[in-house]
N, C-alpha and C. Protein backbone atom coordinates (compact mmCIF):
# COMPACT_ATOMS: atom_id res chain seq x y z
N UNK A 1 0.83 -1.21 0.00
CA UNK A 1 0.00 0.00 0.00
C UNK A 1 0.86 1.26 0.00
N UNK A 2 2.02 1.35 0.75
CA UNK A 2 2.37 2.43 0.70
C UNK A 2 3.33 2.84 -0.81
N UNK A 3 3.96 1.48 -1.11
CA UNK A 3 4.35 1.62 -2.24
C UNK A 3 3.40 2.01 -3.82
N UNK A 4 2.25 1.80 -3.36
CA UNK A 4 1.08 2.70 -4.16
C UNK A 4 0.87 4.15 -4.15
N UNK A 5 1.12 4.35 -3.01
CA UNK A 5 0.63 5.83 -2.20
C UNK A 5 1.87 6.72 -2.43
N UNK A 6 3.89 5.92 -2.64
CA UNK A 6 4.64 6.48 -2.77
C UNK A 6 4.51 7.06 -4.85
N UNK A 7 4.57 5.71 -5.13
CA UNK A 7 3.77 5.78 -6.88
C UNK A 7 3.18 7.10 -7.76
N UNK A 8 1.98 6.83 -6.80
CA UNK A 8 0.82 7.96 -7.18
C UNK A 8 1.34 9.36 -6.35
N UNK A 9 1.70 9.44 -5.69
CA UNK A 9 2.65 10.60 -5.35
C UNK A 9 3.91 11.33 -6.34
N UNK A 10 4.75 10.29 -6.58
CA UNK A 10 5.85 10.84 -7.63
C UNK A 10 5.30 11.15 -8.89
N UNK A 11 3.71 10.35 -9.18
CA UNK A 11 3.46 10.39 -10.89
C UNK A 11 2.48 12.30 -10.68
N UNK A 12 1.71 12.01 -9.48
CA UNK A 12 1.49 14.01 -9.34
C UNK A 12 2.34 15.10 -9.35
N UNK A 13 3.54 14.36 -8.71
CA UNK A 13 4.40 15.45 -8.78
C UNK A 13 5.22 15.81 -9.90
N UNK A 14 5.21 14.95 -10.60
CA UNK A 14 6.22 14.77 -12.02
C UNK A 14 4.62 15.56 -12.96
N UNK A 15 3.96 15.07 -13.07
CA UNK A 15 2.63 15.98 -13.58
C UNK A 15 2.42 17.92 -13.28
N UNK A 16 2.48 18.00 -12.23
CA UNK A 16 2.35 19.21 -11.67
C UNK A 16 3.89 19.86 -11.97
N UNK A 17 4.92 19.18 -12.20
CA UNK A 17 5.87 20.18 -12.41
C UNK A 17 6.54 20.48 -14.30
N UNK A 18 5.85 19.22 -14.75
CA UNK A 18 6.02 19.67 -16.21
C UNK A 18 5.05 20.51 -16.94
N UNK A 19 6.42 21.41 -17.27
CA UNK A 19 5.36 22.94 -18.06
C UNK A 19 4.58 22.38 -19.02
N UNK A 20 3.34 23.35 -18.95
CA UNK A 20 2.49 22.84 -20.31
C UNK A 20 2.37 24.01 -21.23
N UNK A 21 2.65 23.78 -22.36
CA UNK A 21 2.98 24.61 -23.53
C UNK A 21 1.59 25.19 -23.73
N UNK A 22 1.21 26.47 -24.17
CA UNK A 22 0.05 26.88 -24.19
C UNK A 22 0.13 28.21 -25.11
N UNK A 23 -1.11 28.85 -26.07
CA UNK A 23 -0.80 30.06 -26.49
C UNK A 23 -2.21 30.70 -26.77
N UNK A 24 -2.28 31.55 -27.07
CA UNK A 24 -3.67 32.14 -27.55
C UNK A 24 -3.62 32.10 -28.71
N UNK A 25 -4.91 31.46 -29.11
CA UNK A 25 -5.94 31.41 -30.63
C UNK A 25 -5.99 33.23 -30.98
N UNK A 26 -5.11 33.74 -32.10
CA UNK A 26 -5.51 34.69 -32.21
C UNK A 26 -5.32 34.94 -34.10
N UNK A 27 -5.13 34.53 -34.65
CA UNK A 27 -4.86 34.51 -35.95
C UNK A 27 -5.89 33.77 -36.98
N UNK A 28 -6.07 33.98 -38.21
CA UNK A 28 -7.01 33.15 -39.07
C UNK A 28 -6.44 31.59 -38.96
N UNK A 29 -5.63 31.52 -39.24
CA UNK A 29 -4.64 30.31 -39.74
C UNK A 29 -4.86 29.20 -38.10
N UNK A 30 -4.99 30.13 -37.30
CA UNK A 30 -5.34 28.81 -36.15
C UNK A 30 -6.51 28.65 -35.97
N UNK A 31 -7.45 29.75 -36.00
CA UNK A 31 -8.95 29.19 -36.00
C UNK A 31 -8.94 28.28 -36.96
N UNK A 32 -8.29 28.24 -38.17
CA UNK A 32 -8.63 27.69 -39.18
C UNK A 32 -8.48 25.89 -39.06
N UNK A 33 -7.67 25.96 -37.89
CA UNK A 33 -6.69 24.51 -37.29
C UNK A 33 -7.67 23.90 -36.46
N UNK A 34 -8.73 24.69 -36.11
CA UNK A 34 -9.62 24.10 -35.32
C UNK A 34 -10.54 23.54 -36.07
N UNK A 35 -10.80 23.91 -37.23
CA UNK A 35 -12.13 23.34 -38.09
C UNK A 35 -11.78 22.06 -38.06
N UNK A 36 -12.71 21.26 -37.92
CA UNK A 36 -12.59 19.83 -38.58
C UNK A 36 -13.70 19.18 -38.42
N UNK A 37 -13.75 17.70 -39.56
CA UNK A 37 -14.68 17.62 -40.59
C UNK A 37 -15.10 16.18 -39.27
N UNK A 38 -16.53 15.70 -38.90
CA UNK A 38 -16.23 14.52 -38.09
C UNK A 38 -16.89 13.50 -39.12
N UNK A 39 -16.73 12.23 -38.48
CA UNK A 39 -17.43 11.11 -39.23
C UNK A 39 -19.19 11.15 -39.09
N UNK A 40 -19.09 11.28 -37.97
CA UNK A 40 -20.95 11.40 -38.37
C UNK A 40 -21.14 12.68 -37.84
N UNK A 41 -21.80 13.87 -38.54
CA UNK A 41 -21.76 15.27 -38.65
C UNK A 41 -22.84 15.48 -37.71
N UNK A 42 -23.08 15.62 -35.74
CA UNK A 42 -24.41 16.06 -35.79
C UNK A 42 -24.11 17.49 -35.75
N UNK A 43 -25.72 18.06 -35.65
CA UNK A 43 -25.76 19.41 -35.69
C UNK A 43 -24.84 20.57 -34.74
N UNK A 44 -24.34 19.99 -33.61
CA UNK A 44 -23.29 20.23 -32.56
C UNK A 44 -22.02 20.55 -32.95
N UNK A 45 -21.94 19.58 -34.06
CA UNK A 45 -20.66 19.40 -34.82
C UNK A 45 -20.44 20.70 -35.54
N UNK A 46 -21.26 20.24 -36.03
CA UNK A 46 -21.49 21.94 -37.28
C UNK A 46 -21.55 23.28 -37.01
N UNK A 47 -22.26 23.02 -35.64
CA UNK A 47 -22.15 24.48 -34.84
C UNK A 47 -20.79 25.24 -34.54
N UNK A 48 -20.04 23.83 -33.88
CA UNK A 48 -18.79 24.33 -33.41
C UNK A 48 -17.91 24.53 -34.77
N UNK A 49 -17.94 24.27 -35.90
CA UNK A 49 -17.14 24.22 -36.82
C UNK A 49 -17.76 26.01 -37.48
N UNK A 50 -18.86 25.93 -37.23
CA UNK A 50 -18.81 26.84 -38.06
C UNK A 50 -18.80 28.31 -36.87
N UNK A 51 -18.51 28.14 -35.83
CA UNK A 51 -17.85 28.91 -34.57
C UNK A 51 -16.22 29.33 -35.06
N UNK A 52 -15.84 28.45 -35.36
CA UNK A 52 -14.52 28.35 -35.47
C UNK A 52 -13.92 29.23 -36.96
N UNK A 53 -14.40 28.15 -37.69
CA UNK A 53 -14.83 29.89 -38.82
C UNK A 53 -14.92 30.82 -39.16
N UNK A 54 -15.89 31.20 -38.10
CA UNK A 54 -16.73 32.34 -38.58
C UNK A 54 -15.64 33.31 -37.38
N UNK A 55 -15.09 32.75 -36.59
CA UNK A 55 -13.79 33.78 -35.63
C UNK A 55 -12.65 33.51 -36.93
N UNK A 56 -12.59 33.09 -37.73
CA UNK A 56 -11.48 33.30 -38.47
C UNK A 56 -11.26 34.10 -39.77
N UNK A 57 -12.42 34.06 -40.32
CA UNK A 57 -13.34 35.36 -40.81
C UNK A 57 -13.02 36.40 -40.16
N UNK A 58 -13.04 36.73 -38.71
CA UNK A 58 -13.16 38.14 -38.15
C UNK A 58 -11.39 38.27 -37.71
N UNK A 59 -10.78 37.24 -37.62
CA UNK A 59 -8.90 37.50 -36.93
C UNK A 59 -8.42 38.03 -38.08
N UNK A 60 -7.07 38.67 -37.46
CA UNK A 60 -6.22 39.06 -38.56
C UNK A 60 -5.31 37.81 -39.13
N UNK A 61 -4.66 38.20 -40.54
CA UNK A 61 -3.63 36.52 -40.51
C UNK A 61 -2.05 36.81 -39.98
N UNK A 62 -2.33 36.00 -40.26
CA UNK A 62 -0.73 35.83 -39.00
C UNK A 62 0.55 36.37 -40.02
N UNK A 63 1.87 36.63 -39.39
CA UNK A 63 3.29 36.57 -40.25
C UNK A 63 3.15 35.98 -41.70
N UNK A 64 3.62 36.18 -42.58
CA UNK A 64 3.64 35.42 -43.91
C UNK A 64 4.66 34.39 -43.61
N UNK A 65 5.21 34.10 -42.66
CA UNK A 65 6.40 33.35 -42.09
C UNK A 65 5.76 32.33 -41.48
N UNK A 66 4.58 32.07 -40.74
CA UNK A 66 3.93 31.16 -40.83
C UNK A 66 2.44 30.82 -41.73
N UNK A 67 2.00 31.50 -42.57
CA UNK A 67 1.44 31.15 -43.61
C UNK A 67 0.83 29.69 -43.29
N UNK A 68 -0.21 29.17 -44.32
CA UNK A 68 -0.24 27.50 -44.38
C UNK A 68 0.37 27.34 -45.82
N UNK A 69 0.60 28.16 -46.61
CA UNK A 69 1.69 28.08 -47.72
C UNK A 69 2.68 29.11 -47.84
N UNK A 70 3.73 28.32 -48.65
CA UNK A 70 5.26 29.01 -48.64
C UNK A 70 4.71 30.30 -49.72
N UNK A 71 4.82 31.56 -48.70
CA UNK A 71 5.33 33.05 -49.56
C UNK A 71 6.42 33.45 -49.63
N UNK A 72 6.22 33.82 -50.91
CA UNK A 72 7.62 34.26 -51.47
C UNK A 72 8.20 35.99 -51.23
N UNK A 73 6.84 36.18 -52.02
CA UNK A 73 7.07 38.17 -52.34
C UNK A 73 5.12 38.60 -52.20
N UNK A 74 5.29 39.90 -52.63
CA UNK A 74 3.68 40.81 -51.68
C UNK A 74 2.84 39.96 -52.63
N UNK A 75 3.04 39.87 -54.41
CA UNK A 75 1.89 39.64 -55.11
C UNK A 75 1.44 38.28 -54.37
N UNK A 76 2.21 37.13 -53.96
CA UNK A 76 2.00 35.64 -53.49
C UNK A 76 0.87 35.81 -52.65
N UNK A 77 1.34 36.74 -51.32
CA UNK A 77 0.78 36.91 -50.14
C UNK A 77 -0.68 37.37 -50.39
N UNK A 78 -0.44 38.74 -51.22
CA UNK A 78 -2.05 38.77 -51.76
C UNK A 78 -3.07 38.09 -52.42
N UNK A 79 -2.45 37.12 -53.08
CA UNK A 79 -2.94 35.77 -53.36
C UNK A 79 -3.74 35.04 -52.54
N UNK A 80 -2.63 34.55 -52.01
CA UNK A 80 -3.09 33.76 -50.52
C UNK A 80 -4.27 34.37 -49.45
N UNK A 81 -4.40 35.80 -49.31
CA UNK A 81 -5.51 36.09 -48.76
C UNK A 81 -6.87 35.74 -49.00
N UNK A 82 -6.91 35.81 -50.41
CA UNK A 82 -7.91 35.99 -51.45
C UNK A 82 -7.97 34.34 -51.28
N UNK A 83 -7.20 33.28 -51.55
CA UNK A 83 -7.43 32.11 -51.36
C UNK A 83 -8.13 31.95 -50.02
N UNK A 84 -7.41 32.34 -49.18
CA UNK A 84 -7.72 31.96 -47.91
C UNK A 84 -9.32 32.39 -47.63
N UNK A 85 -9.60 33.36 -47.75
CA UNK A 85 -10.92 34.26 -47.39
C UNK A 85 -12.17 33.58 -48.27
N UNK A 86 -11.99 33.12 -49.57
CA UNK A 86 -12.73 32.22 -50.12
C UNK A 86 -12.81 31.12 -49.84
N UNK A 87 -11.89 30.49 -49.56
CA UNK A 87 -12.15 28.99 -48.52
C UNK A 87 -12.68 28.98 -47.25
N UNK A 88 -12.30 30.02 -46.72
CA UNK A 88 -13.71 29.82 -45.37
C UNK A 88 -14.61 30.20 -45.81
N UNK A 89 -15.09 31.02 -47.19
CA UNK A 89 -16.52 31.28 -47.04
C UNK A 89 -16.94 30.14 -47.58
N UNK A 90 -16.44 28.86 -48.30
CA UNK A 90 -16.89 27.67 -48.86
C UNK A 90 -16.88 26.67 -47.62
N UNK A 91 -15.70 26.71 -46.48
CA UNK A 91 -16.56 26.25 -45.43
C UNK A 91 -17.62 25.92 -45.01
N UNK A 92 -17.69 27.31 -44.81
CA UNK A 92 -18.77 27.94 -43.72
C UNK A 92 -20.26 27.37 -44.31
N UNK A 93 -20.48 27.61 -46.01
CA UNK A 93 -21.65 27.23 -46.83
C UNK A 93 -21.73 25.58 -46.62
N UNK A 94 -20.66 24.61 -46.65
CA UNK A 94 -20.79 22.88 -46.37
C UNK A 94 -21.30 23.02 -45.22
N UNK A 95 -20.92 23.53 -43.85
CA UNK A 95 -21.42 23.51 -42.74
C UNK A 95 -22.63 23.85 -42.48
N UNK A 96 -23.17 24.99 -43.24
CA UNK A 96 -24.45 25.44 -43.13
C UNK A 96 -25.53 24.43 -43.81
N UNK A 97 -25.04 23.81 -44.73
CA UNK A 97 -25.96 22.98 -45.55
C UNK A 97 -25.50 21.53 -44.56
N UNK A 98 -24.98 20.91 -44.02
CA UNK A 98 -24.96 20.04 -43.49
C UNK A 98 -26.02 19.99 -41.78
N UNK A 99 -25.83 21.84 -41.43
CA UNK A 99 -26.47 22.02 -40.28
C UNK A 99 -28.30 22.20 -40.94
N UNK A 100 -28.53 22.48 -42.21
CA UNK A 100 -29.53 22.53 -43.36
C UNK A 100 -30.61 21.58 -43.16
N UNK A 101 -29.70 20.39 -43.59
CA UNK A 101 -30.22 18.87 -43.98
C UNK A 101 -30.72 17.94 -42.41
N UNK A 102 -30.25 18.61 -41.52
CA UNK A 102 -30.96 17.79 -40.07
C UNK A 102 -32.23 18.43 -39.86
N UNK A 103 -32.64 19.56 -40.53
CA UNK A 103 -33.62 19.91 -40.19
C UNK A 103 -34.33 20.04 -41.48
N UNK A 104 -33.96 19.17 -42.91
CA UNK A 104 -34.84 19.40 -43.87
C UNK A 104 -35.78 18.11 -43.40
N UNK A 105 -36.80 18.66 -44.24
CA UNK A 105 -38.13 17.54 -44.36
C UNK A 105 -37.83 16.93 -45.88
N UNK A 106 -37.26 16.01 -46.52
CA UNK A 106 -37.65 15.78 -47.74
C UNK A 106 -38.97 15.32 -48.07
N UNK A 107 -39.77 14.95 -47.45
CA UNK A 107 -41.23 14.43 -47.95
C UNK A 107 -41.72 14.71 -46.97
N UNK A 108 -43.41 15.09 -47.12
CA UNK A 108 -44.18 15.92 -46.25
C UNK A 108 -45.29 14.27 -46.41
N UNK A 109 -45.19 13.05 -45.66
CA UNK A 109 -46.20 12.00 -45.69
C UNK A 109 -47.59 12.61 -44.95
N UNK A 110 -48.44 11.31 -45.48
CA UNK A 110 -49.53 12.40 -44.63
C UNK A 110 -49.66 11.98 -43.40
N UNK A 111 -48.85 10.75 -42.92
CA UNK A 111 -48.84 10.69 -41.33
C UNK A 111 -48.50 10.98 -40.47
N UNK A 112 -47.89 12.27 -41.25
CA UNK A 112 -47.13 13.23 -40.09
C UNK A 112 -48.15 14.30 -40.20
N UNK A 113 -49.20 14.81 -40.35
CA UNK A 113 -50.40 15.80 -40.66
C UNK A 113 -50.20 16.05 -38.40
N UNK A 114 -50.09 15.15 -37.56
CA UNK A 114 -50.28 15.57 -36.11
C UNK A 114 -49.42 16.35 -35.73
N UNK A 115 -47.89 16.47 -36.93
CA UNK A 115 -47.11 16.86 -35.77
C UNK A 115 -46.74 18.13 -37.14
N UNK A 116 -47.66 18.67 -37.68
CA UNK A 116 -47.89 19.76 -39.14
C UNK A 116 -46.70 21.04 -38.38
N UNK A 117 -46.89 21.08 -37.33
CA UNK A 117 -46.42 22.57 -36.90
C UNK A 117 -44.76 22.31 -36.50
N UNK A 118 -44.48 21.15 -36.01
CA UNK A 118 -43.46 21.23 -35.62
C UNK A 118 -42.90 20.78 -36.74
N UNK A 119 -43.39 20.12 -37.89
CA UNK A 119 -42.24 20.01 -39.11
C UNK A 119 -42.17 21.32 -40.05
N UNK A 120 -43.03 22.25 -39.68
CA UNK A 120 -43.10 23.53 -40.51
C UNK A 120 -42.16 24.58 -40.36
N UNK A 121 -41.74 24.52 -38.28
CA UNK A 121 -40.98 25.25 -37.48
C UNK A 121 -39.11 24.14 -38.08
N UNK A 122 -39.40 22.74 -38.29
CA UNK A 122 -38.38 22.54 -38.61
C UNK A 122 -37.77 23.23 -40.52
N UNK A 123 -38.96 22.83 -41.25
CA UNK A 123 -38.36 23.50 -42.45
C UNK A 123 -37.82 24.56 -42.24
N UNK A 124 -38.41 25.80 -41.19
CA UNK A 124 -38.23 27.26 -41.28
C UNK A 124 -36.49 27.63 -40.85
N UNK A 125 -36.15 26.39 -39.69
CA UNK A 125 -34.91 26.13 -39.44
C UNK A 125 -33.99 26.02 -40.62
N UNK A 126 -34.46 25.10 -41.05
CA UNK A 126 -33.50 24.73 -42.35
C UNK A 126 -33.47 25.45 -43.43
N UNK A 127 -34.50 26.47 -43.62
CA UNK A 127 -34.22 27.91 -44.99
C UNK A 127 -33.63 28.46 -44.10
N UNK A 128 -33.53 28.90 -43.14
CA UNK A 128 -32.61 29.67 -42.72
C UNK A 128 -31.12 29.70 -42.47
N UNK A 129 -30.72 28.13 -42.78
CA UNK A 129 -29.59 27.42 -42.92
C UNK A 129 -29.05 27.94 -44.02
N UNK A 130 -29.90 27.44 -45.34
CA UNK A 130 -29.90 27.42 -46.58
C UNK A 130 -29.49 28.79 -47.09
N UNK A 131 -30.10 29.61 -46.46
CA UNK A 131 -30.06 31.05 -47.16
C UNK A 131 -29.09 31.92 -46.50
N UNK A 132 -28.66 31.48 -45.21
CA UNK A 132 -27.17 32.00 -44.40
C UNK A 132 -26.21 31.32 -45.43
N UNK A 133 -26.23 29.98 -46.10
CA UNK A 133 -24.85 29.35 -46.95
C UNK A 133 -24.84 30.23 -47.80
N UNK A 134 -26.06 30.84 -48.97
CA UNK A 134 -26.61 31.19 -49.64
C UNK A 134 -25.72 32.52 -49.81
N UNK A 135 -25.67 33.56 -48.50
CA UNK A 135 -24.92 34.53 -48.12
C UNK A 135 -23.63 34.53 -48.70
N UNK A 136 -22.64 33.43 -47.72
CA UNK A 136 -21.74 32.84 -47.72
C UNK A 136 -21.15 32.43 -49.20
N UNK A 137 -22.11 31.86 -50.06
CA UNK A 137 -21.75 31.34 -51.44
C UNK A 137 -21.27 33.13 -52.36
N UNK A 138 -22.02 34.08 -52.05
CA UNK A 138 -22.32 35.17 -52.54
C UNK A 138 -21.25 36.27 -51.91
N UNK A 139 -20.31 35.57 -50.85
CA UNK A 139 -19.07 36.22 -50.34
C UNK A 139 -17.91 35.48 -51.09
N UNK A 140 -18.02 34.57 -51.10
CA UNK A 140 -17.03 32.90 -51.67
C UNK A 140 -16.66 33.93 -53.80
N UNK A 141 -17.89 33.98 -54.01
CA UNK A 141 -17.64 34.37 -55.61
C UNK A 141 -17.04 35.58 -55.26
N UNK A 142 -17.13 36.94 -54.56
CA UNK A 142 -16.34 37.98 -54.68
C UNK A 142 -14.96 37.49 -54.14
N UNK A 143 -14.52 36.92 -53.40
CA UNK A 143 -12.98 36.59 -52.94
C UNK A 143 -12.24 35.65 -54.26
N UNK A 144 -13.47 34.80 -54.87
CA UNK A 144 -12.66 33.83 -55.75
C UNK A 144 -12.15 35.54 -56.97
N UNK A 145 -13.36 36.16 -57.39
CA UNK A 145 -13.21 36.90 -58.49
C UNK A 145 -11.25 37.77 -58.26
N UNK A 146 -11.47 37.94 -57.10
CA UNK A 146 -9.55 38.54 -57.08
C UNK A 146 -8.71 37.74 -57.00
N UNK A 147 -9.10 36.15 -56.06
CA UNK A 147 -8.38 35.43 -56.17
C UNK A 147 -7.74 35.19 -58.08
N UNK A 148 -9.05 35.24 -58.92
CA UNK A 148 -8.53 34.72 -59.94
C UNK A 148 -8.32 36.09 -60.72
N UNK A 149 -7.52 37.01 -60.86
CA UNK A 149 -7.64 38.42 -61.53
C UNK A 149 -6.37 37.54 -62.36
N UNK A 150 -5.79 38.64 -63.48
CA UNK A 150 -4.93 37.72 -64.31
C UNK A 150 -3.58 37.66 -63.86
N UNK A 151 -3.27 38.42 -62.83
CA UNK A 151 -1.92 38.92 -62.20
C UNK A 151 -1.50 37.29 -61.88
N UNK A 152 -2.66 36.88 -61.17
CA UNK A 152 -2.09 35.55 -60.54
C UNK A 152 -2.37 34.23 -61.06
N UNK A 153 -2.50 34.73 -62.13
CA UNK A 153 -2.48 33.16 -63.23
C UNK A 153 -1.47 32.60 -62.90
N UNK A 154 -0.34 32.84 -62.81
CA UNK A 154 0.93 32.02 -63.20
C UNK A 154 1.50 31.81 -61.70
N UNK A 155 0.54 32.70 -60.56
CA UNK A 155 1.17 32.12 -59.55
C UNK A 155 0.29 30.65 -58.73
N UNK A 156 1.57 30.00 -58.42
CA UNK A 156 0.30 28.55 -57.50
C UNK A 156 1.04 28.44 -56.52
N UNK A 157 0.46 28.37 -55.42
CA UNK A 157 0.62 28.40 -54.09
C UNK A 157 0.62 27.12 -54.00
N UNK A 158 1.53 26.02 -54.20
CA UNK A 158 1.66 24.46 -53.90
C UNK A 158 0.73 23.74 -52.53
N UNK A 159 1.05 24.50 -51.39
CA UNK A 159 1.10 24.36 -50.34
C UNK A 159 -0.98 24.15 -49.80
N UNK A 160 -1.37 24.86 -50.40
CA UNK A 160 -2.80 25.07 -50.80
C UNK A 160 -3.29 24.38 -51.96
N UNK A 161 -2.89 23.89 -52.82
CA UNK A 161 -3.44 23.48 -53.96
C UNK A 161 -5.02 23.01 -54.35
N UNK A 162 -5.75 22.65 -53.62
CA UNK A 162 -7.01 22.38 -52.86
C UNK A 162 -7.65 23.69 -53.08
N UNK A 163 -6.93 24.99 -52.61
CA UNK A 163 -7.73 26.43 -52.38
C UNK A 163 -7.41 26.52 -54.10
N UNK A 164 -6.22 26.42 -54.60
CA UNK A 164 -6.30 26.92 -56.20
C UNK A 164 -7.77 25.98 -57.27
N UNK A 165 -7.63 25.04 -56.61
CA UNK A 165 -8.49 23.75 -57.64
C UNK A 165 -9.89 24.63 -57.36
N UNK A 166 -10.33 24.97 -56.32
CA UNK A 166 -11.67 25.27 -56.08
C UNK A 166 -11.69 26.72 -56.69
N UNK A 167 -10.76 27.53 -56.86
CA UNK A 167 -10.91 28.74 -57.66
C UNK A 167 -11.37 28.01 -59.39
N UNK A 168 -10.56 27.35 -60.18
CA UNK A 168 -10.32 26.75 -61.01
C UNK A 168 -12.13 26.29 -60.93
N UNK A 169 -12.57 25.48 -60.23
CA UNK A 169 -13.77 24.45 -60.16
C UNK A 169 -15.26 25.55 -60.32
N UNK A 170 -14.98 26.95 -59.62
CA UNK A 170 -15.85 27.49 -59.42
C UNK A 170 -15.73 28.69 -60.65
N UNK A 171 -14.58 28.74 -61.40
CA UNK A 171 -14.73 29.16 -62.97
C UNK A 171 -14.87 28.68 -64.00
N UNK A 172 -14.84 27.11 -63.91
CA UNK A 172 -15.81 26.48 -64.94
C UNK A 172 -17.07 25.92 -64.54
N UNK A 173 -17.47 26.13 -63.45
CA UNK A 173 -18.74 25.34 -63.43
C UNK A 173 -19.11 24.28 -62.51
N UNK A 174 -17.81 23.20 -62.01
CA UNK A 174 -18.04 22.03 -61.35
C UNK A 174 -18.28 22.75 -60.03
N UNK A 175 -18.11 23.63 -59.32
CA UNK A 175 -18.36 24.59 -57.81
C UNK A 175 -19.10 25.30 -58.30
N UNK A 176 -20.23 24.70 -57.78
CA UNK A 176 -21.33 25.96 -57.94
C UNK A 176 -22.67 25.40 -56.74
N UNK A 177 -22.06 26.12 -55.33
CA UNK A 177 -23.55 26.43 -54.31
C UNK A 177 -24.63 26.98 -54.68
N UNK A 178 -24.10 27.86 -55.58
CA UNK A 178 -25.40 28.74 -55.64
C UNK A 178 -26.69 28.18 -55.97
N UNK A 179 -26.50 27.38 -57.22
CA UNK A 179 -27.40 26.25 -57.95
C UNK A 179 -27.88 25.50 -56.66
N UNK A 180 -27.11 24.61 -56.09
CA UNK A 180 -27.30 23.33 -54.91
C UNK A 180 -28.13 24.36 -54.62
N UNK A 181 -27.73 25.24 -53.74
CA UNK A 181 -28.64 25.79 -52.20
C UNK A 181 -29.99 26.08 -52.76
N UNK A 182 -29.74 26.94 -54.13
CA UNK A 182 -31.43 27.15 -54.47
C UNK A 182 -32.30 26.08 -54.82
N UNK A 183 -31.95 24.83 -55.45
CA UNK A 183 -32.72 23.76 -55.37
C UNK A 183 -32.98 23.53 -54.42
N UNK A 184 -32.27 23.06 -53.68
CA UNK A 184 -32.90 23.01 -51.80
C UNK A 184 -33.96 23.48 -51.64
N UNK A 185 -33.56 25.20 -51.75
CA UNK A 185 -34.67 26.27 -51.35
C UNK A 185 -35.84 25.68 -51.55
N UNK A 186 -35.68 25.72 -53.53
CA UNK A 186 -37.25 25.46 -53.67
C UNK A 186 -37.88 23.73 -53.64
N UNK A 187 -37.36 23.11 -53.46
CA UNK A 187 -37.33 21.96 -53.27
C UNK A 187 -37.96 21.42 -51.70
N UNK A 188 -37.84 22.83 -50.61
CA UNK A 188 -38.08 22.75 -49.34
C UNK A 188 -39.48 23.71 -49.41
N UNK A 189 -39.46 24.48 -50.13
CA UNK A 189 -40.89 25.29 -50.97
C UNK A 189 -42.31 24.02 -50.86
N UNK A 190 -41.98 23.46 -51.86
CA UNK A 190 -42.86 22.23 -52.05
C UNK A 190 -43.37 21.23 -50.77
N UNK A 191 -41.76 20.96 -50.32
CA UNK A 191 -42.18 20.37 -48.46
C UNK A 191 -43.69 21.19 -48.02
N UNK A 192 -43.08 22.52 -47.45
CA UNK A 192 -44.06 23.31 -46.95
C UNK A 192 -45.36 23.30 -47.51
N UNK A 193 -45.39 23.71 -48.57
CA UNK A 193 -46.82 23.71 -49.42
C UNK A 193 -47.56 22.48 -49.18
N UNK A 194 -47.29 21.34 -49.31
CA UNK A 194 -47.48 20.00 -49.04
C UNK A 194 -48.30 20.02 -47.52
N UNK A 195 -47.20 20.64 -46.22
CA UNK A 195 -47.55 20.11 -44.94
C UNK A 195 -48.67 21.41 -44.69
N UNK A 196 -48.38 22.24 -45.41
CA UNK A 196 -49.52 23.68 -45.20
C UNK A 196 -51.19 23.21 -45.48
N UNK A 197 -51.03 22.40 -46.68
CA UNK A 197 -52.16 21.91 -47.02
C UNK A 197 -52.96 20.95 -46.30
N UNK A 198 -51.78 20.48 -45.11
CA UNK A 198 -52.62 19.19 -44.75
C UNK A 198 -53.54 19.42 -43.98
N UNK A 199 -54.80 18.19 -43.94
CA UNK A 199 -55.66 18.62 -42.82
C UNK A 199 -55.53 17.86 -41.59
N UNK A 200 -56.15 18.18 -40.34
CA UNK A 200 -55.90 17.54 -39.52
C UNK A 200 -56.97 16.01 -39.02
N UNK A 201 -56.75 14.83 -39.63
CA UNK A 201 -57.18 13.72 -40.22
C UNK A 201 -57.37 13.13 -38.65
N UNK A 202 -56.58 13.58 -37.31
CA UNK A 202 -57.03 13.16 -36.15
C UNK A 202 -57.76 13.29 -35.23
């Protein structure tokens, strides 16, 4: 026993005296370290992700010395903003449409006619999802438009390549929220109309 009690004694004290490394979240680039994607997305999830975000949106960015890609000279760096600032607003729009879809109704059955109000209060949740990404998609195209001005054709930020492809994706066509979210929209239109109509059969 006491050789337990001596144990658990040395392992507190060896605990309590090693420093713990610590710093403040104050830059885009570390909020940005916090986002992450989970395996099963609940709405909690999405919240905090898009918390994390949406403070990285509002920080300044850090040194070009720690960057998440290698800068070279000013035109790079200005680059990279413009990358950067369009990728969280494409974030922020997956998150919103993922926080969207827990509260869409895809089919309005009629055996849900008892519970008419609370799936109506849920659609209303979910346009409001829809049309905050919606925002977001409509910030995403002004950051891509400088991202892609012609200055920086020839520059590629290796390090990001992911942020260049989605500039690239969303000037021909394959990136395009805008389309998704408004099908949703009206697609969640029809839900409503559907559960508006119903009568109460109980």
């Amino acid at each position: 026993m006491k050789t337990f009690f001596k144990t658990a004694f040395l392992l507190i004290f060896i605990a309590v005296s090693i420093p713990i490394n610590s710093y403040f979240v104050t830059y885009k680039e570390q909020y940005y370290r916090l986002f992450h994607v989970h395996y099963i997305q609940y709405p909690d999830d999405s919240m905090e992700n898009i918390y994390w975000l949406e403070q990285a949106m509002k920080a300044d960015f850090c040194n070009p010395l720690y960057a998440l890609a290698l800068i070279e000279d000013e035109t790079q760096w200005e680059k990279y903003r413009y990358l950067f600032n369009m990728h969280i607003n494409i974030k922020l729009i997956e998150q919103y449409l993922y926080l969207g879809n827990k509260w869409n109704k895809r089919k309005a059955y009629f055996y849900n006619a008892p519970w008419k109000e609370q799936n109506l209060e849920s659609l209303k949740t979910a346009e409001t999802c829809y049309r905050t990404a919606l925002y977001y998609w409509d910030e995403a195209l002004k950051w891509h438009e400088k991202a892609n001005e012609r200055r920086f054709r020839w520059i590629n930020l290796q390090k990001v390549q992911f942020w260049e492809d989605e500039v690239f994706r969303i000037e021909n066509g394959t990136l395009d929220y805008g389309k998704t979210i408004r099908r949703e929209l009206a697609l969640l239109q029809k839900v409503r109309e559907k559960f508006q109509a119903m009568e109460n059969w109980y």
